[in-house]
Each structure stands twice: as structure tokens, then as C-alpha cells.
C-alpha atoms as a PDB file:
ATOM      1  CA  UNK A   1     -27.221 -21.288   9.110  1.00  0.00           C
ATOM      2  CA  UNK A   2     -26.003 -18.492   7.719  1.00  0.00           C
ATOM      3  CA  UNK A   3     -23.793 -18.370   4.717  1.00  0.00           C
ATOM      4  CA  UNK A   4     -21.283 -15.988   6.355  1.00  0.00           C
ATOM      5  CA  UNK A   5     -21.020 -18.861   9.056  1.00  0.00           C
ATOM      6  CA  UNK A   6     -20.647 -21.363   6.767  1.00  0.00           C
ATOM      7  CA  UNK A   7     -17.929 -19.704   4.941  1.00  0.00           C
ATOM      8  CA  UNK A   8     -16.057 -19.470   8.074  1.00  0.00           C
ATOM      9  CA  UNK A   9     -16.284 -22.593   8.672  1.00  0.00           C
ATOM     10  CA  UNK A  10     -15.194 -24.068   5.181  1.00  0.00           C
ATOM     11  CA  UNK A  11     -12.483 -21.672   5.230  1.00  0.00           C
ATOM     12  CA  UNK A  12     -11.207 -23.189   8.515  1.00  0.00           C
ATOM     13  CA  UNK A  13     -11.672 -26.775   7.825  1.00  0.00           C
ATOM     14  CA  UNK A  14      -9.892 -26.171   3.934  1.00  0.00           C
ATOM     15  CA  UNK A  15      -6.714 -24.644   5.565  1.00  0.00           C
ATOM     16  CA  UNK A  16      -6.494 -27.750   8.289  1.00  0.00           C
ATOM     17  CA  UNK A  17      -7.451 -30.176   5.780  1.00  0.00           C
ATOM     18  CA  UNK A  18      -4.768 -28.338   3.149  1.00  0.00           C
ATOM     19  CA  UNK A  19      -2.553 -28.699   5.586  1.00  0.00           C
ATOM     20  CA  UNK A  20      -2.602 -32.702   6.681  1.00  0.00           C
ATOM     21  CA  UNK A  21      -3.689 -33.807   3.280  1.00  0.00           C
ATOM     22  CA  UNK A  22      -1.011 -36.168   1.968  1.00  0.00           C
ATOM     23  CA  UNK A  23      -2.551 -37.308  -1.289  1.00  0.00           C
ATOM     24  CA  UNK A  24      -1.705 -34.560  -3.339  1.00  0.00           C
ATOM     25  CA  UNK A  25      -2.323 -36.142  -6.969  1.00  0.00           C
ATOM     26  CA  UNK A  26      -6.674 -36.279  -5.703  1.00  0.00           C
ATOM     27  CA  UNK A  27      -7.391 -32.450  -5.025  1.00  0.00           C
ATOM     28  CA  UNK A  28     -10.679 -34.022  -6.209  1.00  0.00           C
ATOM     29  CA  UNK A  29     -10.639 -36.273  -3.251  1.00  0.00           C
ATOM     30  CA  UNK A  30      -9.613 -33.818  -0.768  1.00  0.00           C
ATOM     31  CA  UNK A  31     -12.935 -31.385  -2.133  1.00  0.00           C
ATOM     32  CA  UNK A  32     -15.183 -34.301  -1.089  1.00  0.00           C
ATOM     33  CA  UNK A  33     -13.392 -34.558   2.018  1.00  0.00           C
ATOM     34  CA  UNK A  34     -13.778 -31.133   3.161  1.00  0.00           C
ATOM     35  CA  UNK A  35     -17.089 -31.016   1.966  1.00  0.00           C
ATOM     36  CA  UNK A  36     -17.871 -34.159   4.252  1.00  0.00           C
ATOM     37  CA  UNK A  37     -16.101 -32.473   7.085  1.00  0.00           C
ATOM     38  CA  UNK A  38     -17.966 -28.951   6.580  1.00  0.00           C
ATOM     39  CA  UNK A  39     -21.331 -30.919   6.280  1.00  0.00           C
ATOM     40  CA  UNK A  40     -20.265 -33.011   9.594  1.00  0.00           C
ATOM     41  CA  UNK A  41     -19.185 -30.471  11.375  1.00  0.00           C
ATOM     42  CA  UNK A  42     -22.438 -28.077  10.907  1.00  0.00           C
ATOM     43  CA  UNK A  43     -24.502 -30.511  12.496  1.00  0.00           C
ATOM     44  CA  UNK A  44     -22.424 -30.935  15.256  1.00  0.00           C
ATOM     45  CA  UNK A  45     -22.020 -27.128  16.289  1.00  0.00           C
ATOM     46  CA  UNK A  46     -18.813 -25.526  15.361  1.00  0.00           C
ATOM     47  CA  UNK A  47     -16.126 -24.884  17.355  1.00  0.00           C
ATOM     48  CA  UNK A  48     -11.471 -24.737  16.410  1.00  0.00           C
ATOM     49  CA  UNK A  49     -11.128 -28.443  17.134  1.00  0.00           C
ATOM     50  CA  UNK A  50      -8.358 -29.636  15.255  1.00  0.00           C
ATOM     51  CA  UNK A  51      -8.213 -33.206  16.751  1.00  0.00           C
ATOM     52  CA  UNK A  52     -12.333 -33.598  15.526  1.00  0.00           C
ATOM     53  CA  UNK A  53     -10.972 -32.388  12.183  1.00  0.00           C
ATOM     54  CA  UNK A  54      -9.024 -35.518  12.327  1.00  0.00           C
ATOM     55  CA  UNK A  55     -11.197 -37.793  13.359  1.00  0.00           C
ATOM     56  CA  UNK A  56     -13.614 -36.831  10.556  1.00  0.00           C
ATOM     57  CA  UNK A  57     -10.482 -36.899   8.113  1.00  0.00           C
ATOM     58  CA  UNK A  58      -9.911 -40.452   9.333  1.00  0.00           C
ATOM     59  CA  UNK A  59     -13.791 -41.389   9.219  1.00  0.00           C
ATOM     60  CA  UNK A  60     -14.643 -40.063   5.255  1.00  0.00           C
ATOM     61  CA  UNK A  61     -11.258 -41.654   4.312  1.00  0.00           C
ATOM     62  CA  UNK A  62     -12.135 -44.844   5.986  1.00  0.00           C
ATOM     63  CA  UNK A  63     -15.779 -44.964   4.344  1.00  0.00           C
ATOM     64  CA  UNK A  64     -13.931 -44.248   1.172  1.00  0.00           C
ATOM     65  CA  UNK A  65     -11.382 -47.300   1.671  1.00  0.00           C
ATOM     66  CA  UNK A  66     -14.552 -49.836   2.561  1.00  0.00           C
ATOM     67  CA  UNK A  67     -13.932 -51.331  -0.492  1.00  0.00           C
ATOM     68  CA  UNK A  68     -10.232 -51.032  -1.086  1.00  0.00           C
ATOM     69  CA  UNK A  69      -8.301 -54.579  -2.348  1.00  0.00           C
ATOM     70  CA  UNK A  70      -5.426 -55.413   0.326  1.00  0.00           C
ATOM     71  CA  UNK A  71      -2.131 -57.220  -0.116  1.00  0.00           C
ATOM     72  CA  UNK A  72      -4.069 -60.585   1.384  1.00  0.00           C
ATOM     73  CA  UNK A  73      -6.822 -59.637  -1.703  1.00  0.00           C
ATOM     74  CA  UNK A  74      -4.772 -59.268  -4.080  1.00  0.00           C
ATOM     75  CA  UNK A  75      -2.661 -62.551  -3.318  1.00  0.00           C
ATOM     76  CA  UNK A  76      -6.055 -64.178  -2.899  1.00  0.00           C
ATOM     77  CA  UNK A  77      -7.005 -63.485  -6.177  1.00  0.00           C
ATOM     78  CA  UNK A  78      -3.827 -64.193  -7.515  1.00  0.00           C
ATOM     79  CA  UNK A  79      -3.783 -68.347  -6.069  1.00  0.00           C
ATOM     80  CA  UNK A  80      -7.390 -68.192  -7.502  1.00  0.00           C
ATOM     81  CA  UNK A  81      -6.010 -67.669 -10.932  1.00  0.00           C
ATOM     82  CA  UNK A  82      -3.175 -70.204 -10.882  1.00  0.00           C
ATOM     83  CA  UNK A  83      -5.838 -72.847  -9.851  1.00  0.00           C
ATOM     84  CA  UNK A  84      -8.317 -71.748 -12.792  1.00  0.00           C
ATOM     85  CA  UNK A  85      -5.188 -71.469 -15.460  1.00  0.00           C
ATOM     86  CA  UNK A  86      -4.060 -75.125 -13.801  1.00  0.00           C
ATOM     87  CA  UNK A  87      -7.877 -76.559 -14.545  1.00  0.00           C
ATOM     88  CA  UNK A  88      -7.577 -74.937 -18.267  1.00  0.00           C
ATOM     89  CA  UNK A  89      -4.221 -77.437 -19.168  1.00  0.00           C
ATOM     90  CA  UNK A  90      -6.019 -80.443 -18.510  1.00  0.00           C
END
């Protein structure tokens, strides 16, 4: 691939991204993003395909959230420390 191509199409997929990013305190997050998109979207064949954008926005941030700690974690964890500072008074 040419670099000229590939400029075109990181150009293209920065502005879309730019413009449906909503986590504006991780420009650092929204770099890897678009690099995962560009990468993505090179193998595929390129085509305008905002939608596919989306779905590939959708797919890195869901790799990236694999690991996340829900509300259902987090009051998990929470019962699991009462019972081990319960066992510690007797």
C-alpha cells in the first residue's frame, strides 16, 4: 500500500473518529483507536463507510473494556471485604 493511500485513509478515519469520540481527557486512547481502525480497515479494502467506522470504534473499545470492574464487581468485592474484616474481630 502506498503511503499516499494510507494517509488518506488515516486522515478520513481521524476526522470521523474526532468527531464521535466522547472521551476527551484520553487523546492517548483515541490514537490507539484510530490506529486500530486504520490498521483494520487496510486489510479490509477501503471504502467512506461511516457505519464500519463504528463498528470498529465499538469493537477496539470493547477489547479495551474486557477487563473493566462493573458495579456487580465492585459490590462483589466490597461483601468480600466485610466478610474478611468480620473473620479478623474474632
Amino acid at each position: 500500500m502506498s503511503n499516499e493511500f494510507r494517509e488518506q485513509v488515516l486522515e478520513y478515519v481521524s476526522d470521523t473518529v474526532g468527531e464521535m469520540w466522547q472521551l476527551k481527557t484520553r487523546p492517548d486512547l483515541e490514537k490507539d483507536c484510530i490506529d486500530f481502525i486504520v490498521d483494520e480497515y487496510v486489510d479490509e479494502g477501503f471504502s467512506k463507510d461511516d457505519l464500519y467506522i463504528n463498528f470498529l470504534m465499538i469493537k477496539f473499545l470493547s477489547n479495551h473494556c474486557r477487563d473493566a470492574v462493573s458495579s456487580q464487581d465492585l459490590e462483589y468485592m466490597a461483601q468480600q471485604q466485610q466478610g474478611n474484616n468480620t473473620w479478623k474481630q474474632y
